[in-house]
Each structure stands twice: as structure tokens, then as C-alpha cells.
C-alpha atoms as a PDB file:
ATOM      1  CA  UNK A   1     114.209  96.148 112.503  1.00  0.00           C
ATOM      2  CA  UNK A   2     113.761  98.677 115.032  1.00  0.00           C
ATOM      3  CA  UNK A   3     116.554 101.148 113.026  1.00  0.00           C
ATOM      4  CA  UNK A   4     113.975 100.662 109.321  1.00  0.00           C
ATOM      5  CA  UNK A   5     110.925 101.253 111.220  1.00  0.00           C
ATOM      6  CA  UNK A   6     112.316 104.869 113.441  1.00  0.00           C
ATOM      7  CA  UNK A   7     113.606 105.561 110.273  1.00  0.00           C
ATOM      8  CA  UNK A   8     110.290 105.054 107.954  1.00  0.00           C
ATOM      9  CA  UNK A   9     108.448 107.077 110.588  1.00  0.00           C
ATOM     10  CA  UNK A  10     111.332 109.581 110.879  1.00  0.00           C
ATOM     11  CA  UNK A  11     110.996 109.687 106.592  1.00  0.00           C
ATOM     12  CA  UNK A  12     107.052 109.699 106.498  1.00  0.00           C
ATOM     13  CA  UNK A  13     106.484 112.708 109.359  1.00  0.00           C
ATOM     14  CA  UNK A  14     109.451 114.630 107.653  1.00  0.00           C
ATOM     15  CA  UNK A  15     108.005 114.926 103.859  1.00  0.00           C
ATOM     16  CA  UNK A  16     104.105 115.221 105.084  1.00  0.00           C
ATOM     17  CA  UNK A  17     104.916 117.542 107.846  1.00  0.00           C
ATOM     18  CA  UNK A  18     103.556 120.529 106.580  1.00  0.00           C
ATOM     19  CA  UNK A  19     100.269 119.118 106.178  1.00  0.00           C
ATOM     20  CA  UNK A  20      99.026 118.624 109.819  1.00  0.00           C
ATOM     21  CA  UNK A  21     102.652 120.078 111.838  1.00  0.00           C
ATOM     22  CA  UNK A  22     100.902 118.651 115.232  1.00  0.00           C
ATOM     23  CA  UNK A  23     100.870 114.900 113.796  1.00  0.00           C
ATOM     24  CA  UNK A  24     103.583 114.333 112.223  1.00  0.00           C
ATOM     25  CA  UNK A  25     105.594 115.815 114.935  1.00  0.00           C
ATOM     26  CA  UNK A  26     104.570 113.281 117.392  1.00  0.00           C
ATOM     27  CA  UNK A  27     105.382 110.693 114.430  1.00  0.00           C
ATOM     28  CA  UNK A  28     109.118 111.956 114.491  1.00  0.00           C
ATOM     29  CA  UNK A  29     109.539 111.579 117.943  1.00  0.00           C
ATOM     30  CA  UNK A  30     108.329 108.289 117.646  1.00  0.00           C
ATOM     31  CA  UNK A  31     110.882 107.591 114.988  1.00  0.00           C
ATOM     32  CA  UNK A  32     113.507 109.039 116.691  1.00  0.00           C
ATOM     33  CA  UNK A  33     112.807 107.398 119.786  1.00  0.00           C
ATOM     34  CA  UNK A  34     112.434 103.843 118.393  1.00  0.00           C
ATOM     35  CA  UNK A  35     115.936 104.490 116.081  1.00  0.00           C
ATOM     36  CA  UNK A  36     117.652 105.667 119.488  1.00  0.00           C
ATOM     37  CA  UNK A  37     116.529 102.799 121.029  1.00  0.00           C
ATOM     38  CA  UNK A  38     117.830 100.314 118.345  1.00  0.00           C
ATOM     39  CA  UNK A  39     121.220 102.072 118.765  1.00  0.00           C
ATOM     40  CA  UNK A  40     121.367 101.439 122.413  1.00  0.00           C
ATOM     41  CA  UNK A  41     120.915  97.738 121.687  1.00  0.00           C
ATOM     42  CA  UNK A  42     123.134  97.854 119.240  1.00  0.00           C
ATOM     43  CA  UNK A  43     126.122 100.051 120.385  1.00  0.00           C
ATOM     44  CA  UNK A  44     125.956  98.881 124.062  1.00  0.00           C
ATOM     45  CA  UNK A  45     124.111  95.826 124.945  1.00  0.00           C
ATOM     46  CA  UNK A  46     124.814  93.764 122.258  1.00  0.00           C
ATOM     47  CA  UNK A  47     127.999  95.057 121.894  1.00  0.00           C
ATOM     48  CA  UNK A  48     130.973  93.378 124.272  1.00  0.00           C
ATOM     49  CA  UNK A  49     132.912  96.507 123.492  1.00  0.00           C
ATOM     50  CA  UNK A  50     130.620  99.398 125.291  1.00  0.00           C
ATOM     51  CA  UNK A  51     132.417 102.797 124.458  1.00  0.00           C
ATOM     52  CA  UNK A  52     133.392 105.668 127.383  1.00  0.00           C
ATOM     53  CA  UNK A  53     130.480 107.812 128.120  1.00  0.00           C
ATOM     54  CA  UNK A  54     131.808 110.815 125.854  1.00  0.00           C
ATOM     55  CA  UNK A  55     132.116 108.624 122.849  1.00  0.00           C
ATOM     56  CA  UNK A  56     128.437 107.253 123.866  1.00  0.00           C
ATOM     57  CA  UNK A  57     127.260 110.418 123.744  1.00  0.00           C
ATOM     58  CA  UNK A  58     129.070 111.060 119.906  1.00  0.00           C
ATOM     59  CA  UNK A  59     126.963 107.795 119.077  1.00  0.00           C
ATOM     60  CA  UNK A  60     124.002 108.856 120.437  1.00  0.00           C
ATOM     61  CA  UNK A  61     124.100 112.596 118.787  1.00  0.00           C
ATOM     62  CA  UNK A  62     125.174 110.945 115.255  1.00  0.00           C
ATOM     63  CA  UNK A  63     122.589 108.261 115.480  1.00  0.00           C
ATOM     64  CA  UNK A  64     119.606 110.568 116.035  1.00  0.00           C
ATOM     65  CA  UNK A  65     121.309 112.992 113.226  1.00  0.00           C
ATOM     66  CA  UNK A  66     121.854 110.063 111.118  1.00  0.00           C
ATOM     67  CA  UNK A  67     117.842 109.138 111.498  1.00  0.00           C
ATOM     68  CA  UNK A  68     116.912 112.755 110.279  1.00  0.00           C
ATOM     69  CA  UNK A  69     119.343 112.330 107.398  1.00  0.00           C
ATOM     70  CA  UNK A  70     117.818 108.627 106.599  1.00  0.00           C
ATOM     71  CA  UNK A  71     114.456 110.228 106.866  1.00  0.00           C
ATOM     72  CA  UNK A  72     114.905 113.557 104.618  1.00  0.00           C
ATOM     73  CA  UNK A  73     116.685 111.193 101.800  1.00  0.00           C
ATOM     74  CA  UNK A  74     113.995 108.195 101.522  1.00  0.00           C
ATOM     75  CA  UNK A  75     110.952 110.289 102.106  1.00  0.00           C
ATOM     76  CA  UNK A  76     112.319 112.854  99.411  1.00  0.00           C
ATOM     77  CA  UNK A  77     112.638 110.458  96.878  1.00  0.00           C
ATOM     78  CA  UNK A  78     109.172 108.588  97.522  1.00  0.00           C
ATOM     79  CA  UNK A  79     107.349 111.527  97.471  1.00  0.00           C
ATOM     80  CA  UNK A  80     109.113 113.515  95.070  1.00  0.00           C
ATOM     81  CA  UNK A  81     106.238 113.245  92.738  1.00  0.00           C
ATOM     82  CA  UNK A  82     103.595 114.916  95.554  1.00  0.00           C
ATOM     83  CA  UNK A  83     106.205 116.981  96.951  1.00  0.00           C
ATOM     84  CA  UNK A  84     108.755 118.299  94.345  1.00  0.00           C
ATOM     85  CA  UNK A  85     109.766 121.680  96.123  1.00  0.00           C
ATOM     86  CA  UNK A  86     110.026 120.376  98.842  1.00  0.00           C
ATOM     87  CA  UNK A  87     112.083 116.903  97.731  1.00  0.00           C
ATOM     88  CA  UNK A  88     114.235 118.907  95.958  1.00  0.00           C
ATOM     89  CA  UNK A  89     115.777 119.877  99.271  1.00  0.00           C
ATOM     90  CA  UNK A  90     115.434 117.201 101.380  1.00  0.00           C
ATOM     91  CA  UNK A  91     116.860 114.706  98.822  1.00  0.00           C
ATOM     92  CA  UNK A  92     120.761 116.801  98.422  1.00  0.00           C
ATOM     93  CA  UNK A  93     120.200 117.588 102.755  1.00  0.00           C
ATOM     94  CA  UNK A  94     119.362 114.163 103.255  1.00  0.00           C
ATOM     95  CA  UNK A  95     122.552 113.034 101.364  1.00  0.00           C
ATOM     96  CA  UNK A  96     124.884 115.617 103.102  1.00  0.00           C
ATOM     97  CA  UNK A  97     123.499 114.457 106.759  1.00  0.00           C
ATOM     98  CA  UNK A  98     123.257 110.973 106.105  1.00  0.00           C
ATOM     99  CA  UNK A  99     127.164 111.015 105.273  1.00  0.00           C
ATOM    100  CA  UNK A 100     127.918 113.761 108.158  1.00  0.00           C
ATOM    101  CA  UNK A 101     126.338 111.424 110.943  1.00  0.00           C
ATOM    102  CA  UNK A 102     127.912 108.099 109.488  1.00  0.00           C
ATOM    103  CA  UNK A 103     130.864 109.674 110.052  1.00  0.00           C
ATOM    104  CA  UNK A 104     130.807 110.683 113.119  1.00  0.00           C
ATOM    105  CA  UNK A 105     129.211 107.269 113.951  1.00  0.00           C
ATOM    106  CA  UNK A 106     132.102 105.353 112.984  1.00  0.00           C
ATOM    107  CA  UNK A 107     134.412 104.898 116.313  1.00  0.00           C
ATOM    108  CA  UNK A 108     137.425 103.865 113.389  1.00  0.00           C
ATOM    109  CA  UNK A 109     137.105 106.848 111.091  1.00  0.00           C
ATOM    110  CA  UNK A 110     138.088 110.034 111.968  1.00  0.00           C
ATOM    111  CA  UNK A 111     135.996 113.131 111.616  1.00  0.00           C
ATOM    112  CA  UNK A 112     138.347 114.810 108.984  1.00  0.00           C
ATOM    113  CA  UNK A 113     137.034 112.824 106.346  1.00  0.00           C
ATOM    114  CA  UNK A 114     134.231 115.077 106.053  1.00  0.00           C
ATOM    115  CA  UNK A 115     136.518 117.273 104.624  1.00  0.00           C
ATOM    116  CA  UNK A 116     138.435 114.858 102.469  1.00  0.00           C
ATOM    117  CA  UNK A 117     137.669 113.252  98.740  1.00  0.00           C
ATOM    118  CA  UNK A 118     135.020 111.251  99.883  1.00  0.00           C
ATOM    119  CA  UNK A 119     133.228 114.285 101.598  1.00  0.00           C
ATOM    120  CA  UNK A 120     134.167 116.537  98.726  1.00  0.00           C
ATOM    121  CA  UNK A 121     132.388 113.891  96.401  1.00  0.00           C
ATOM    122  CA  UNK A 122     129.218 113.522  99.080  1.00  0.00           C
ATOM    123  CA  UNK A 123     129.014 117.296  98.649  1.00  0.00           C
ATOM    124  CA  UNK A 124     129.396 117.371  94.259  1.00  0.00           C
ATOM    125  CA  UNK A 125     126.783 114.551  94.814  1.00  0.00           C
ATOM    126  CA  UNK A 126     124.328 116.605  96.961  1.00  0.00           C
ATOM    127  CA  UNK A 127     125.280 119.706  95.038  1.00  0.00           C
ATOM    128  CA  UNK A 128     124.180 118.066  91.368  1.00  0.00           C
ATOM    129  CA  UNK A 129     120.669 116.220  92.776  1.00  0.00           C
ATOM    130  CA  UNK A 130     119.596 119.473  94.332  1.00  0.00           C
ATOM    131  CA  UNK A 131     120.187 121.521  90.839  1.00  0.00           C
ATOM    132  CA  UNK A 132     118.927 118.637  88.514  1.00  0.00           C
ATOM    133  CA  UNK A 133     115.800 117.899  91.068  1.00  0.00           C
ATOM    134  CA  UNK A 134     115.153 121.442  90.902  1.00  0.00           C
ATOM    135  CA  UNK A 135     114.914 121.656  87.717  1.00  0.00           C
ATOM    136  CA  UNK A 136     112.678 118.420  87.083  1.00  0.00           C
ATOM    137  CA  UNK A 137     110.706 120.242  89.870  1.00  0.00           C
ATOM    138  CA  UNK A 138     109.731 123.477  87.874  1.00  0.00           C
ATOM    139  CA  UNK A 139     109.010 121.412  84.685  1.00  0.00           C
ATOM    140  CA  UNK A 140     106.651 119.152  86.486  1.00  0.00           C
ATOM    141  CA  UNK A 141     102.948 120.270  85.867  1.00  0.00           C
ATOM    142  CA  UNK A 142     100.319 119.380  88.576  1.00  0.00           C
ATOM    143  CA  UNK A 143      97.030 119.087  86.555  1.00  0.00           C
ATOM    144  CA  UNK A 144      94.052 121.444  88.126  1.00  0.00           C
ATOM    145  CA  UNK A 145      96.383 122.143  90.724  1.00  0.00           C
ATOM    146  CA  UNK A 146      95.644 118.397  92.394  1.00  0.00           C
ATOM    147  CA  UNK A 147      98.735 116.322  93.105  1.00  0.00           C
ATOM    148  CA  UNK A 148      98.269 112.586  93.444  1.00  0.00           C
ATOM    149  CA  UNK A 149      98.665 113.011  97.007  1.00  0.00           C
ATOM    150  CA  UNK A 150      96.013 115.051  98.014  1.00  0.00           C
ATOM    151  CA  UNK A 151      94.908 113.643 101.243  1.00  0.00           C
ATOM    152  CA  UNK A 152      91.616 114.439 101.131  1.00  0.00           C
ATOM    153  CA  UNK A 153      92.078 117.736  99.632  1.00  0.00           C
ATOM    154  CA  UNK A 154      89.972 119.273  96.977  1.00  0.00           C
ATOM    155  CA  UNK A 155      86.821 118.267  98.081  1.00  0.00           C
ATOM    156  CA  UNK A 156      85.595 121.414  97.849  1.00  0.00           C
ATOM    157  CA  UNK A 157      86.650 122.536  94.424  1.00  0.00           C
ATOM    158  CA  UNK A 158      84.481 119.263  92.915  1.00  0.00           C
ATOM    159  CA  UNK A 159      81.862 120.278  94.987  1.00  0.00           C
ATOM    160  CA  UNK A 160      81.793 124.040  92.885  1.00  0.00           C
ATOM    161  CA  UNK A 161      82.373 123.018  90.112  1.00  0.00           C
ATOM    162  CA  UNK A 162      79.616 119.995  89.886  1.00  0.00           C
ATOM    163  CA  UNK A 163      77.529 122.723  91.332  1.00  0.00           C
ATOM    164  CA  UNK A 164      78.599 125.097  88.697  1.00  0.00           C
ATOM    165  CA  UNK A 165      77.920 123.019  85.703  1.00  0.00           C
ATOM    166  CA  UNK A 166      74.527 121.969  87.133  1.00  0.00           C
ATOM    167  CA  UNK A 167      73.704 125.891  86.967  1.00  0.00           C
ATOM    168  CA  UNK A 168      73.325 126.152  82.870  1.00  0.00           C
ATOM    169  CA  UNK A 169      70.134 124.162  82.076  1.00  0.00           C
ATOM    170  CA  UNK A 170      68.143 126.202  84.633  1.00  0.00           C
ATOM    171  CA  UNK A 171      67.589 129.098  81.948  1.00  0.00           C
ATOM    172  CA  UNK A 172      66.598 126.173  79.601  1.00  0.00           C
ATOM    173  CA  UNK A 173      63.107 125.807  81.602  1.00  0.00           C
ATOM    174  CA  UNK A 174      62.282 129.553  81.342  1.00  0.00           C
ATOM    175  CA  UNK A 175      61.735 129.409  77.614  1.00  0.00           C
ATOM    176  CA  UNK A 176      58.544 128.176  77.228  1.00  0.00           C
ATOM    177  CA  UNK A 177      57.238 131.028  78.603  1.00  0.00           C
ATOM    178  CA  UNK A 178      57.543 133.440  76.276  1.00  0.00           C
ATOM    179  CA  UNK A 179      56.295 131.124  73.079  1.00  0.00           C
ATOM    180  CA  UNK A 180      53.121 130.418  74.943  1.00  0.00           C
ATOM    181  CA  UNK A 181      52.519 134.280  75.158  1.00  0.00           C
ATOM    182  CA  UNK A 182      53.674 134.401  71.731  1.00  0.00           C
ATOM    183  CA  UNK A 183      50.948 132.445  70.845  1.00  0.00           C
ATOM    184  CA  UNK A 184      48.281 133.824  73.226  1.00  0.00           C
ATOM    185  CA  UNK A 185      49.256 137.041  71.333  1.00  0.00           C
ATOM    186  CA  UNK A 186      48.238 135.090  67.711  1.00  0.00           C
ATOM    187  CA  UNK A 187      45.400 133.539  68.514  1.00  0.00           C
ATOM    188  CA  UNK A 188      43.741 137.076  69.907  1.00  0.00           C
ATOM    189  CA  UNK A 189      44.674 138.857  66.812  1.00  0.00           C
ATOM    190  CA  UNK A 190      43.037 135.834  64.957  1.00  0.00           C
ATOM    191  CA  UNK A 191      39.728 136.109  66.918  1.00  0.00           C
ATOM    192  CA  UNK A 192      39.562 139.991  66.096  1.00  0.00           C
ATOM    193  CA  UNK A 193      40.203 139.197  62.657  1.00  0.00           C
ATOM    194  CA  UNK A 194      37.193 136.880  62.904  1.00  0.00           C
ATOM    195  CA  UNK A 195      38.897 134.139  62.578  1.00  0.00           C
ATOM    196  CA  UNK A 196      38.652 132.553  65.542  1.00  0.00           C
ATOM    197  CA  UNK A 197      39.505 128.202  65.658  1.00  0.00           C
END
């Protein structure tokens, strides 16, 4: 439990980061403190086997890499939609990290396999989703530059432009005016002609 929920906040504070920096920040380092912590339970107290200190530190390094990678992949593809630039990167980095960290992880697999078929297949993998989200990204159209995500944003532009369409029937009003001197104008002439109602 404690490894989904560091890495849901680890996800949601990497994707809306630049949106308020100082927030989500502190939301990562919640995340990555409460996915460190379910490693320690995992890799040492609940484990009989606890590893040497230098391989605890490996665990510890690839965990809290592993968290970012976790993060950058599921919060990419949730809010691709909002986000598209921006989950266009994270998605292929999040896919190359994820893979790097689980690695290094592993105590029974060996680091070269980052540079073996499977890592050469991680890395055609990464390399197509970044090329093919990019280009769903540039064809997606955000309607009057709103994206479904707004968080609160926009406000002001409906605020304008409700103003802005109130402005036309003002002019409306003024019109009177002139017909009613228009027909001050008639009825004088009629009363010098002598014809006066």
C-alpha cells in the first residue's frame, strides 16, 4: 500500500508541478518519503535476508529512482489529455527510468542488462511513444485555449468576455434621441405653416 500511495503522490506532484512549483514539491517529498519507507519494510524488516550496507544503499538509490520513474509514467498517461507537451516526455522518461531502477533493484540481475535485448527493446519502446505521443500532441486542439484541466484558470477571460458582449445594446438606448428631435423639428415647421395639431 504504502509503495501505490508514494507513488500516486510522486505521479500527481510530477505532471501538475508547473502549476504551483512550491506545492507540489512538498507533495513529492511526501511520495518519496512514504515509497522509501515501504522499501525499508520491505527490503529489510520483513525480509529474513537483510542485504550488506552497500547493496542497501543500491536499494535505496534504485527505489527512490524507481518512484520518479513510476511517477513520470502513470501521471503522463492520466494527464496526457491536460498536459500533452509535457506527457509526451514524461511517458518515454518514465519508461526508460522505471526499467533503469528495476534493474538495479534486482539483487539477482546484473546491471548489464541495461545494455542487453531487453534494454535495447525498453529503449525502441521509449523511443516510439515519445515520437508517436508527440505527434498526437501537436494534432490535439485545445478549444479557446482552455484544457479540461484548468484548475481554476480562466476566470478572467469569462469575466471579459460576458462583460464584452454586455457592451453592444448600450448604443441601442441612445436612439430615441434623435427621432424625438426629429419630430420636435416637424411639428415646428407644421405650426409655422399654420398648421398646428
Amino acid at each position: 500500500m504504502l509503495y501505490f500511495v508514494g507513488a500516486g503522490l510522486i505521479s500527481g506532484a510530477v505532471v501538475h508541478h508547473p502549476l504551483d512549483p512550491a506545492r507540489y514539491t512538498k507533495i513529492a517529498i511526501i511520495g518519496v518519503l512514504v515509497f522509501l519507507a515501504a522499501t525499508v519494510v520491505n527490503e529489510f524488516l520483513l525480509d529474513a535476508d537483510r542485504p550488506a550496507p552497500p547493496r542497501a544503499i543500491l536499494v535505496i538509490a534504485a527505489s527512490l529512482l524507481l518512484s520518479f520513474g513510476i511517477g513520470m509514467l502513470s501521471g503522463g498517461l492520466q494527464h496526457f489529455e491536460d498536459f500533452p507537451d509535457r506527457g509526451a516526455m514524461l511517458v518515454p522518461l518514465g519508461i526508460t527510468v522505471s526499467f533503469i531502477a528495476f534493474v538495479l533493484k534486482d539483487a539477482e540481475s546484473s546491471w548489464r542488462r541495461i545494455f542487453g535485448p531487453l534494454g535495447l527493446a525498453v529503449l525502441l519502446t521509449a523511443a516510439v511513444s515519445f515520437f508517436g505521443l508527440r505527434a498526437v500532441a501537436e494534432g490535439m486542439t485545445e478549444p479557446s485555449g482552455e484544457s479540461g484541466h484548468s484548475h481554476g484558470g480562466g476566470t478572467e477571460e469569462e469575466t471579459t468576455e460576458h462583460d464584452t458582449k454586455e457592451d453592444p445594446p448600450a448604443p441601442a438606448s441612445e436612439s430615441p434621441a434623435p427621432e424625438s428631435s426629429v419630430t420636435t423639428d416637424a411639428e415646428s415647421d407644421h405650426e409655422e405653416d399654420g398648421h398646428g395639431h
